[in-house]
PDB file of N, CA and C in Angstrom:
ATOM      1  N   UNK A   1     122.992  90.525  84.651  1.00  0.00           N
ATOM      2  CA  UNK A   1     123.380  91.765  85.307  1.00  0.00           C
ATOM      3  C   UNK A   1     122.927  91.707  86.772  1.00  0.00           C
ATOM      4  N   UNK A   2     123.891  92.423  87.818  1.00  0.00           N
ATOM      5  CA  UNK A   2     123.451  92.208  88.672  1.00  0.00           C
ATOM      6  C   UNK A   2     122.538  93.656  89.057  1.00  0.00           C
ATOM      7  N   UNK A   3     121.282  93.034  89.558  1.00  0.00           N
ATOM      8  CA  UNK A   3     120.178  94.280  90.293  1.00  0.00           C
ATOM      9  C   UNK A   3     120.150  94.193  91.967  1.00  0.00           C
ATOM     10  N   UNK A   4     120.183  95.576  92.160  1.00  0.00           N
ATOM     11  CA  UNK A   4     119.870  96.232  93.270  1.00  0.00           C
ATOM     12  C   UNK A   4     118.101  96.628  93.919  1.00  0.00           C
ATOM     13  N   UNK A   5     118.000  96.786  94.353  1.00  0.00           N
ATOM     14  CA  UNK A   5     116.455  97.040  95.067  1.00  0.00           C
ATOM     15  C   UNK A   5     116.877  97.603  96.696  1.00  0.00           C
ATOM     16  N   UNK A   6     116.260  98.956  96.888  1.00  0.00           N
ATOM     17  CA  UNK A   6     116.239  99.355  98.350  1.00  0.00           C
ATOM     18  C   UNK A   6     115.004  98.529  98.995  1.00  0.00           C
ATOM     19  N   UNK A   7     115.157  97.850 100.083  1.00  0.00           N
ATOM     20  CA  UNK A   7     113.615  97.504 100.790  1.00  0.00           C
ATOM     21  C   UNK A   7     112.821  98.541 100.970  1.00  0.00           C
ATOM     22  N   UNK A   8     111.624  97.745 101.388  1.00  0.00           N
ATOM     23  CA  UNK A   8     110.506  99.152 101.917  1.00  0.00           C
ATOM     24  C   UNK A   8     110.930  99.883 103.276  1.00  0.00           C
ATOM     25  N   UNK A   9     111.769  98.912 104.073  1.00  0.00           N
ATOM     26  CA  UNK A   9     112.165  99.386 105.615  1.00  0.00           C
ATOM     27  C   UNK A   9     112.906 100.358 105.178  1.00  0.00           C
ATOM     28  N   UNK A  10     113.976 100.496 104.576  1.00  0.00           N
ATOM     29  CA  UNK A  10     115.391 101.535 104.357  1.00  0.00           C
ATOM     30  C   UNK A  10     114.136 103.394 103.602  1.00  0.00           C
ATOM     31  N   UNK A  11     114.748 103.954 104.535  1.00  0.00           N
ATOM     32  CA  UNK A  11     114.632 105.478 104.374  1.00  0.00           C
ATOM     33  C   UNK A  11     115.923 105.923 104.174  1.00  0.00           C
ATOM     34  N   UNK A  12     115.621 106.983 103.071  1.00  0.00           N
ATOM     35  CA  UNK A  12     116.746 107.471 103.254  1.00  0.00           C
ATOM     36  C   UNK A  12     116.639 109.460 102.521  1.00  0.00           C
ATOM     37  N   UNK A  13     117.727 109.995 103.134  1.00  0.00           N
ATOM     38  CA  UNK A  13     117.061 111.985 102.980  1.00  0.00           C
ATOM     39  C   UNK A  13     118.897 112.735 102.469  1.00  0.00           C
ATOM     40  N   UNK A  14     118.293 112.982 101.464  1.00  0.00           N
ATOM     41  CA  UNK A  14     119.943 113.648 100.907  1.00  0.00           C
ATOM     42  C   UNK A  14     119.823 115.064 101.899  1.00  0.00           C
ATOM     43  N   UNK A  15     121.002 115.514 102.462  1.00  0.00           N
ATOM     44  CA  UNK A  15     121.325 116.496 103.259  1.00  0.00           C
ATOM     45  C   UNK A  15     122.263 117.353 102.735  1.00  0.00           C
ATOM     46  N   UNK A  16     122.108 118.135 101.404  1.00  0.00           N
ATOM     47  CA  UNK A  16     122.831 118.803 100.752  1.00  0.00           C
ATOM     48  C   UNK A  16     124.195 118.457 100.526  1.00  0.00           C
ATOM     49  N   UNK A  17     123.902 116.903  99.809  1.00  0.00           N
ATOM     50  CA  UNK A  17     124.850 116.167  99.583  1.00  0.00           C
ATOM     51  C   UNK A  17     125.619 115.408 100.105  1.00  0.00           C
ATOM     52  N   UNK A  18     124.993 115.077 100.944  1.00  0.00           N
ATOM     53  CA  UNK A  18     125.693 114.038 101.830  1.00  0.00           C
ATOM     54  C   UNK A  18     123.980 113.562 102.617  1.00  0.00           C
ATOM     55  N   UNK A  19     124.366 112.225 102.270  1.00  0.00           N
ATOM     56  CA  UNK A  19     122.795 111.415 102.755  1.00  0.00           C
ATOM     57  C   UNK A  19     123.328 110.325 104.692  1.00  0.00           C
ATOM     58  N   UNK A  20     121.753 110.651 104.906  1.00  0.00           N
ATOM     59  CA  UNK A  20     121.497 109.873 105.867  1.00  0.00           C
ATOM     60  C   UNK A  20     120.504 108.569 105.375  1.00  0.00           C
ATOM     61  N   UNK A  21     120.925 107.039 105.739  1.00  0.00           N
ATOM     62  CA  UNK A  21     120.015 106.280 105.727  1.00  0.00           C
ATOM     63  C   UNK A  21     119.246 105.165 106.773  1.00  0.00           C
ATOM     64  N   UNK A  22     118.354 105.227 106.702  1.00  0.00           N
ATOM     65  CA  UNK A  22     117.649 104.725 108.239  1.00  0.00           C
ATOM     66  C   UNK A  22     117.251 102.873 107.949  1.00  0.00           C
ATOM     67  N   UNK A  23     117.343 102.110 108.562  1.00  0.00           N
ATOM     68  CA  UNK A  23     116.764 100.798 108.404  1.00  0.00           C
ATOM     69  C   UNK A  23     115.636 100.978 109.806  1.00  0.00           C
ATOM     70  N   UNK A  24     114.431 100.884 109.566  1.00  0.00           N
ATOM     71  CA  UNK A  24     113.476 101.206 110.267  1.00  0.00           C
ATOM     72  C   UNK A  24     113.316  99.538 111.253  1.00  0.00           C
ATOM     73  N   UNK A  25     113.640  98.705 110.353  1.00  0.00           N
ATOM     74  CA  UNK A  25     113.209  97.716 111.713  1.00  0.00           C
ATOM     75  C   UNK A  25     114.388  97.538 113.088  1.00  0.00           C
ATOM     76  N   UNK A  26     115.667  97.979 112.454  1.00  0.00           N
ATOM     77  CA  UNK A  26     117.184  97.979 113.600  1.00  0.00           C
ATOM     78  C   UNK A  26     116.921  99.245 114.238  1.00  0.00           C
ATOM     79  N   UNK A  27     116.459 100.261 113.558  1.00  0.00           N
ATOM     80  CA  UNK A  27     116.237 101.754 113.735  1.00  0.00           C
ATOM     81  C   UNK A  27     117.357 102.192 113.596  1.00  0.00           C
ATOM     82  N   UNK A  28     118.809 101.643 112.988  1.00  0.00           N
ATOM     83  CA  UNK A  28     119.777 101.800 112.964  1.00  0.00           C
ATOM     84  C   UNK A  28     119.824 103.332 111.693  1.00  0.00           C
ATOM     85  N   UNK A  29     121.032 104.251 111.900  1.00  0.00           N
ATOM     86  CA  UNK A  29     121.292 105.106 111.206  1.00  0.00           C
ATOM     87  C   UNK A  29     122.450 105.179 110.541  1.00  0.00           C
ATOM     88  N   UNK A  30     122.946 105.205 108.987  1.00  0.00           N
ATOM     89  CA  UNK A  30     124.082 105.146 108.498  1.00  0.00           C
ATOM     90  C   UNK A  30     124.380 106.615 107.420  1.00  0.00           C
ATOM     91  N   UNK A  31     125.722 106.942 107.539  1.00  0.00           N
ATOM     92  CA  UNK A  31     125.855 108.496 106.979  1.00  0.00           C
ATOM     93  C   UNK A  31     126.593 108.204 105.654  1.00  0.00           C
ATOM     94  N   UNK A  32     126.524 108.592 105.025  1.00  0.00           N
ATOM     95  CA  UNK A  32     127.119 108.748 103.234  1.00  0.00           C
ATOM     96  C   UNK A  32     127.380 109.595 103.184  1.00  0.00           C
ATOM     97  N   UNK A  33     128.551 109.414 103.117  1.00  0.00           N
ATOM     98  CA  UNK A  33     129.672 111.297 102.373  1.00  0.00           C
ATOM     99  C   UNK A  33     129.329 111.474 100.914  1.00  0.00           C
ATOM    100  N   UNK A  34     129.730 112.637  99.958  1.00  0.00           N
ATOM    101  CA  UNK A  34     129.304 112.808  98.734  1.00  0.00           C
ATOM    102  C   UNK A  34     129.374 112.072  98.012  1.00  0.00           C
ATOM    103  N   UNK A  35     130.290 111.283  97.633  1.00  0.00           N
ATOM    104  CA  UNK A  35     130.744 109.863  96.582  1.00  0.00           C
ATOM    105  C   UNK A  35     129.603 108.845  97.400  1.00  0.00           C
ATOM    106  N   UNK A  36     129.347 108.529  98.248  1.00  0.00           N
ATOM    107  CA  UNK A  36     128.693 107.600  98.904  1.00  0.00           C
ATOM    108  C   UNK A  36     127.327 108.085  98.247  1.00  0.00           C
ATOM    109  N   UNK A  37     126.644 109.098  98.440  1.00  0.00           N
ATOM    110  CA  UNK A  37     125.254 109.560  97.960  1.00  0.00           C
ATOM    111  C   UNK A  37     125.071 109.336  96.837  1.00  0.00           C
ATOM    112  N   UNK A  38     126.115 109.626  96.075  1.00  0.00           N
ATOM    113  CA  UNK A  38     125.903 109.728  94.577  1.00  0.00           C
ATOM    114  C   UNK A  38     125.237 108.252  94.437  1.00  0.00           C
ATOM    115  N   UNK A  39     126.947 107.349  94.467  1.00  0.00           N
ATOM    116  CA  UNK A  39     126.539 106.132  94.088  1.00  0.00           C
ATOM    117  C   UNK A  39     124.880 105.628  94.570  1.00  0.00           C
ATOM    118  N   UNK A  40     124.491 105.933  95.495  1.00  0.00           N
ATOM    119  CA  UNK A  40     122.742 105.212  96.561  1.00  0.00           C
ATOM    120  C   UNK A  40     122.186 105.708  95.215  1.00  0.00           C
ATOM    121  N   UNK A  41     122.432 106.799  94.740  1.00  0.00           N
ATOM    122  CA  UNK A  41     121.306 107.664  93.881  1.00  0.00           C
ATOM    123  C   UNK A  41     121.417 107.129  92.562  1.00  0.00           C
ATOM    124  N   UNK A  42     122.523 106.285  92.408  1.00  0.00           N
ATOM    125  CA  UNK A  42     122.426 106.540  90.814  1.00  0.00           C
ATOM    126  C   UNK A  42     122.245 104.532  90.759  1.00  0.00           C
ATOM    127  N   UNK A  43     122.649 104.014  91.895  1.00  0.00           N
ATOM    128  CA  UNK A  43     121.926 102.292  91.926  1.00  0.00           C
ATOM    129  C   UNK A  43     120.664 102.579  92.115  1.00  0.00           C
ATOM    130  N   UNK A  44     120.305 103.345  92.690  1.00  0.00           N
ATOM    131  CA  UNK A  44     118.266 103.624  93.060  1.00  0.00           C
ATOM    132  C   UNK A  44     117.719 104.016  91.390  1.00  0.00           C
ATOM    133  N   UNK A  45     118.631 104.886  91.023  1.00  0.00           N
ATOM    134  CA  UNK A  45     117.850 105.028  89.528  1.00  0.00           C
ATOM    135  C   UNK A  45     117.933 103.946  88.848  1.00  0.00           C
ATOM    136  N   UNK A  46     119.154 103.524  88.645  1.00  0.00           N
ATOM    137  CA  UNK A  46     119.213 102.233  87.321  1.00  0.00           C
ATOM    138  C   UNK A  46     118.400 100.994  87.946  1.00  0.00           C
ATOM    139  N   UNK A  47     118.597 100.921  89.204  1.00  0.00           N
ATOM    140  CA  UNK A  47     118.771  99.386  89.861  1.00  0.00           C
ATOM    141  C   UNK A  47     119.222  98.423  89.221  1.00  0.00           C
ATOM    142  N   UNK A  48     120.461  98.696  89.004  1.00  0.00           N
ATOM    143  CA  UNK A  48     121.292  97.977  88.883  1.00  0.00           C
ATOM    144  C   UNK A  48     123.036  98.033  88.259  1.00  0.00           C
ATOM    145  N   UNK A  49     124.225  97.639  89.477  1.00  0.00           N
ATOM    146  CA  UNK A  49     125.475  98.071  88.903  1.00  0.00           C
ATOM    147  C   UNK A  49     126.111  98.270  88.546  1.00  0.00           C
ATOM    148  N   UNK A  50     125.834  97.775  86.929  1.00  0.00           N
ATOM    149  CA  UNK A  50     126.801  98.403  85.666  1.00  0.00           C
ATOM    150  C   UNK A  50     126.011  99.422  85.598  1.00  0.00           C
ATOM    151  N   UNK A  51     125.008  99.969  85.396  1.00  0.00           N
ATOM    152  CA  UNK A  51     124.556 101.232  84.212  1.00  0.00           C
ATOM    153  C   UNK A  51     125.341 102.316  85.954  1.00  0.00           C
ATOM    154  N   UNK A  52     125.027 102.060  86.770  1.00  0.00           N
ATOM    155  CA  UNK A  52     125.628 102.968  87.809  1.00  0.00           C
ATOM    156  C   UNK A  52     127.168 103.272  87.584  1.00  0.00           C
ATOM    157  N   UNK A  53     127.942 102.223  87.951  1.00  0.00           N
ATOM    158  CA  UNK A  53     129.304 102.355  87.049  1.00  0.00           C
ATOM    159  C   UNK A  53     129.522 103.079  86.043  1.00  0.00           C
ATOM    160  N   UNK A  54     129.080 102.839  84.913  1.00  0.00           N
ATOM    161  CA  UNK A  54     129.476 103.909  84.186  1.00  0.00           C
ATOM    162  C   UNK A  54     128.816 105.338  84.003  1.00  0.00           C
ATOM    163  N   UNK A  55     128.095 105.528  84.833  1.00  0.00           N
ATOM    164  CA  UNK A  55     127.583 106.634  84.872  1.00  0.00           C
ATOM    165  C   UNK A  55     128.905 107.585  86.062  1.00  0.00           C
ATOM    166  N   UNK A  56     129.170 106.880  87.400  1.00  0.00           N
ATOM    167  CA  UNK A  56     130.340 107.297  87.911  1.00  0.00           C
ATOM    168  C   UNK A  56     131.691 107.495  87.332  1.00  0.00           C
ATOM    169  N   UNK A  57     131.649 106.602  86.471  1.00  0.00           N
ATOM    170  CA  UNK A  57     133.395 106.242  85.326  1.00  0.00           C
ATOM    171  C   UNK A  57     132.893 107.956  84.922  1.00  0.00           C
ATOM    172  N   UNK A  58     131.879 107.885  84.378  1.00  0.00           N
ATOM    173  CA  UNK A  58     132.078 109.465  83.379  1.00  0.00           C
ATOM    174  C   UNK A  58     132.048 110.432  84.286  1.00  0.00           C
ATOM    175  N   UNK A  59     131.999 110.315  85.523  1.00  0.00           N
ATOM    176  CA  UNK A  59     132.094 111.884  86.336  1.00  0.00           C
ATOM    177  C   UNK A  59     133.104 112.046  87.357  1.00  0.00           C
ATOM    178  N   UNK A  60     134.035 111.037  87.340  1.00  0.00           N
ATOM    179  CA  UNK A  60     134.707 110.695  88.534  1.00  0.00           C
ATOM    180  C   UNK A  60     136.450 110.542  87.630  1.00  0.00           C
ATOM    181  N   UNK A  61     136.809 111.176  88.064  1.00  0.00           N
ATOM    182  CA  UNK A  61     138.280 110.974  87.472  1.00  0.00           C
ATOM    183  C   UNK A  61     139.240 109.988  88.631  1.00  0.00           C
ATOM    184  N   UNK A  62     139.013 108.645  87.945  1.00  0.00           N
ATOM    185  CA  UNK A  62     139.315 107.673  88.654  1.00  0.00           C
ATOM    186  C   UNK A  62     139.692 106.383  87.878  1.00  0.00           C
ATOM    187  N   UNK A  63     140.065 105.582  87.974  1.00  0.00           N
ATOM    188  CA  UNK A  63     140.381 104.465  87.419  1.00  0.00           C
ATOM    189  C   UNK A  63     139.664 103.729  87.262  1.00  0.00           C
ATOM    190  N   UNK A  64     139.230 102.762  85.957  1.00  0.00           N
ATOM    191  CA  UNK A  64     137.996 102.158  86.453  1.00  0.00           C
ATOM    192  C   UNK A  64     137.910 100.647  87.520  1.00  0.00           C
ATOM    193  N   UNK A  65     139.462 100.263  87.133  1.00  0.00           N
ATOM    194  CA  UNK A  65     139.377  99.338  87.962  1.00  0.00           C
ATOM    195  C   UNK A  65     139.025  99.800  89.774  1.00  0.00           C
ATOM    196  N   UNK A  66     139.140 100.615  89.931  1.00  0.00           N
ATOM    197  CA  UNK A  66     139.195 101.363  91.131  1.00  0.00           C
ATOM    198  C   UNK A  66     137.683 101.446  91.785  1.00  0.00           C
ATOM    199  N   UNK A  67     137.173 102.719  90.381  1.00  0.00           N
ATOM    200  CA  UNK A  67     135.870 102.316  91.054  1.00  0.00           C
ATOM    201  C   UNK A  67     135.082 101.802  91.296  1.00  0.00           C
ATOM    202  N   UNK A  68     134.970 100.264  90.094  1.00  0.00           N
ATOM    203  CA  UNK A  68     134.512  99.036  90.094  1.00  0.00           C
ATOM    204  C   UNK A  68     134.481  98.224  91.712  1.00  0.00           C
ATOM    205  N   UNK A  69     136.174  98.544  92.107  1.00  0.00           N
ATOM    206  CA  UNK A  69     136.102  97.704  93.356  1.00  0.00           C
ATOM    207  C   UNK A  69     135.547  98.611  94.589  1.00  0.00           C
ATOM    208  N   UNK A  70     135.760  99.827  94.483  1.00  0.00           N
ATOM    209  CA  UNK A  70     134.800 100.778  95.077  1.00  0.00           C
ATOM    210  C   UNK A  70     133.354 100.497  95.647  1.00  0.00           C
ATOM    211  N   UNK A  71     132.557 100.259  94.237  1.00  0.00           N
ATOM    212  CA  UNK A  71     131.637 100.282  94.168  1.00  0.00           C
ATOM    213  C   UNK A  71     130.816  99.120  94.907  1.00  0.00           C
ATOM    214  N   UNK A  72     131.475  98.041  94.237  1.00  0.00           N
ATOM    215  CA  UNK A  72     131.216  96.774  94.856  1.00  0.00           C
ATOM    216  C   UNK A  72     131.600  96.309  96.479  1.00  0.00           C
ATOM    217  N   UNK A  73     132.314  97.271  97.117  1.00  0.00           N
ATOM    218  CA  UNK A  73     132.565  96.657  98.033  1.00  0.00           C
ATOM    219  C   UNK A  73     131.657  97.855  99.064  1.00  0.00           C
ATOM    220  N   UNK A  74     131.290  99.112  97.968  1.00  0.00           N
ATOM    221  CA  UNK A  74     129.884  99.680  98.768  1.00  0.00           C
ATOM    222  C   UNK A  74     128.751  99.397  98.544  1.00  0.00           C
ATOM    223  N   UNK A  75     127.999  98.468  97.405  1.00  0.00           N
ATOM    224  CA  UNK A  75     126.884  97.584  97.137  1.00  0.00           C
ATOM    225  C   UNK A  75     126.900  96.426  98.948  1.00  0.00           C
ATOM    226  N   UNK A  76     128.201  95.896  98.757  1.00  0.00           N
ATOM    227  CA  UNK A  76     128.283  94.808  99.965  1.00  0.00           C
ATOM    228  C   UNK A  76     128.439  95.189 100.815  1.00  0.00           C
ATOM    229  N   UNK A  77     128.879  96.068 101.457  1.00  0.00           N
ATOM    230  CA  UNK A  77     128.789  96.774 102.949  1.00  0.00           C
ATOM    231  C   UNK A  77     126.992  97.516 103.011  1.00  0.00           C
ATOM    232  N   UNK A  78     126.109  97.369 102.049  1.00  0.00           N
ATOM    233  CA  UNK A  78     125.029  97.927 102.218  1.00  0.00           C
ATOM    234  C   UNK A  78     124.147  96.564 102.660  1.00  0.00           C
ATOM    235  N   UNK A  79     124.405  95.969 101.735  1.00  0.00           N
ATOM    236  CA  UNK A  79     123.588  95.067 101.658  1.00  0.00           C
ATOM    237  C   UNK A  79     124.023  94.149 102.550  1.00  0.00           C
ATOM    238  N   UNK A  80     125.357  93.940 103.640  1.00  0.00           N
ATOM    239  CA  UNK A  80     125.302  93.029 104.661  1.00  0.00           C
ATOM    240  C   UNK A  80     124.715  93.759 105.987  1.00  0.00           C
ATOM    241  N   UNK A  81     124.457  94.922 105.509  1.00  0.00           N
ATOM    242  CA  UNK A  81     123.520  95.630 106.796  1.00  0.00           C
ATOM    243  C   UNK A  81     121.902  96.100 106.565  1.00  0.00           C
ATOM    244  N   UNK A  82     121.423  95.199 105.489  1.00  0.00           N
ATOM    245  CA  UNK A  82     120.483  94.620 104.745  1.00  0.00           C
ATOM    246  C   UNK A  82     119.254  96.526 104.380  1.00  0.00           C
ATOM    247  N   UNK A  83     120.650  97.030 103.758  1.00  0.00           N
ATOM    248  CA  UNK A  83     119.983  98.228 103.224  1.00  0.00           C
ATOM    249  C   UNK A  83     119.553  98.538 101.219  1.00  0.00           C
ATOM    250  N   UNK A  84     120.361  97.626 100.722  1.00  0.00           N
ATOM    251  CA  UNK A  84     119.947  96.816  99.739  1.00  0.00           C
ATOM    252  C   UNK A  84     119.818  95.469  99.641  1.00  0.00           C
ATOM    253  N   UNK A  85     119.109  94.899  98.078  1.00  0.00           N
ATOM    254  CA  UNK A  85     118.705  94.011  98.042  1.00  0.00           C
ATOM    255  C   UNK A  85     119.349  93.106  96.629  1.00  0.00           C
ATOM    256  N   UNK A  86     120.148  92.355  96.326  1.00  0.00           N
ATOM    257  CA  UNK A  86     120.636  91.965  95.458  1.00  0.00           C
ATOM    258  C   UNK A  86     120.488  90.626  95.040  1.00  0.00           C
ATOM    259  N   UNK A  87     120.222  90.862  93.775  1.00  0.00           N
ATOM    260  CA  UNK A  87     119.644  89.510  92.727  1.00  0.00           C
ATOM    261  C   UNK A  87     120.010  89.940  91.289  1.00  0.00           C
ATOM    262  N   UNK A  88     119.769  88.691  90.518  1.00  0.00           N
ATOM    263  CA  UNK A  88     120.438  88.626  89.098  1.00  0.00           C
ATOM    264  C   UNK A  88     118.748  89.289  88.289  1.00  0.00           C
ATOM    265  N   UNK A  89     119.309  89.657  87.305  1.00  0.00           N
ATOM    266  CA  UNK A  89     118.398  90.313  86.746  1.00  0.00           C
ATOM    267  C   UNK A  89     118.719  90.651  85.207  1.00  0.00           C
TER     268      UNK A  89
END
């Protein structure tokens, strides 16, 4: 399975549903709309992207192939701006 991990640098502050996240060593700032928050929140709980997936499949009236590629291509836009951390697990 693949696991997720936030570093110690990455902050991040839900703003009544919609999150801000900080990488403290770029000092860089990135914004998450509601679907965006969720997903941070629910890879931070499981750490890791199936149990997140289907936790979205059940609340999201969406396809799953959809949100699968969704998901994954917001795991990799995080993590090439090194706000997660990904390894097999």
């Amino acid at each position: 399975m693949m696991r997720v991990a936030i570093p110690e640098t990455v902050l991040f502050r839900d703003l009544d549903g919609e999150a801000v996240i900080l990488e403290t060593v770029s000092g860089r700032y990135y914004g998450l709309n509601e679907v965006g928050t969720r997903m941070w929140l629910l890879l931070q709980r499981h750490g890791g992207i199936e149990p997140a997936y289907r936790d979205l499949l059940s609340e999201y009236q969406v396809p799953g192939d959809q949100l699968r590629e969704d998901l994954l291509q917001f795991v990799e836009s995080l993590s090439s701006r090194h706000l997660l951390e990904l390894g097999e697990g």
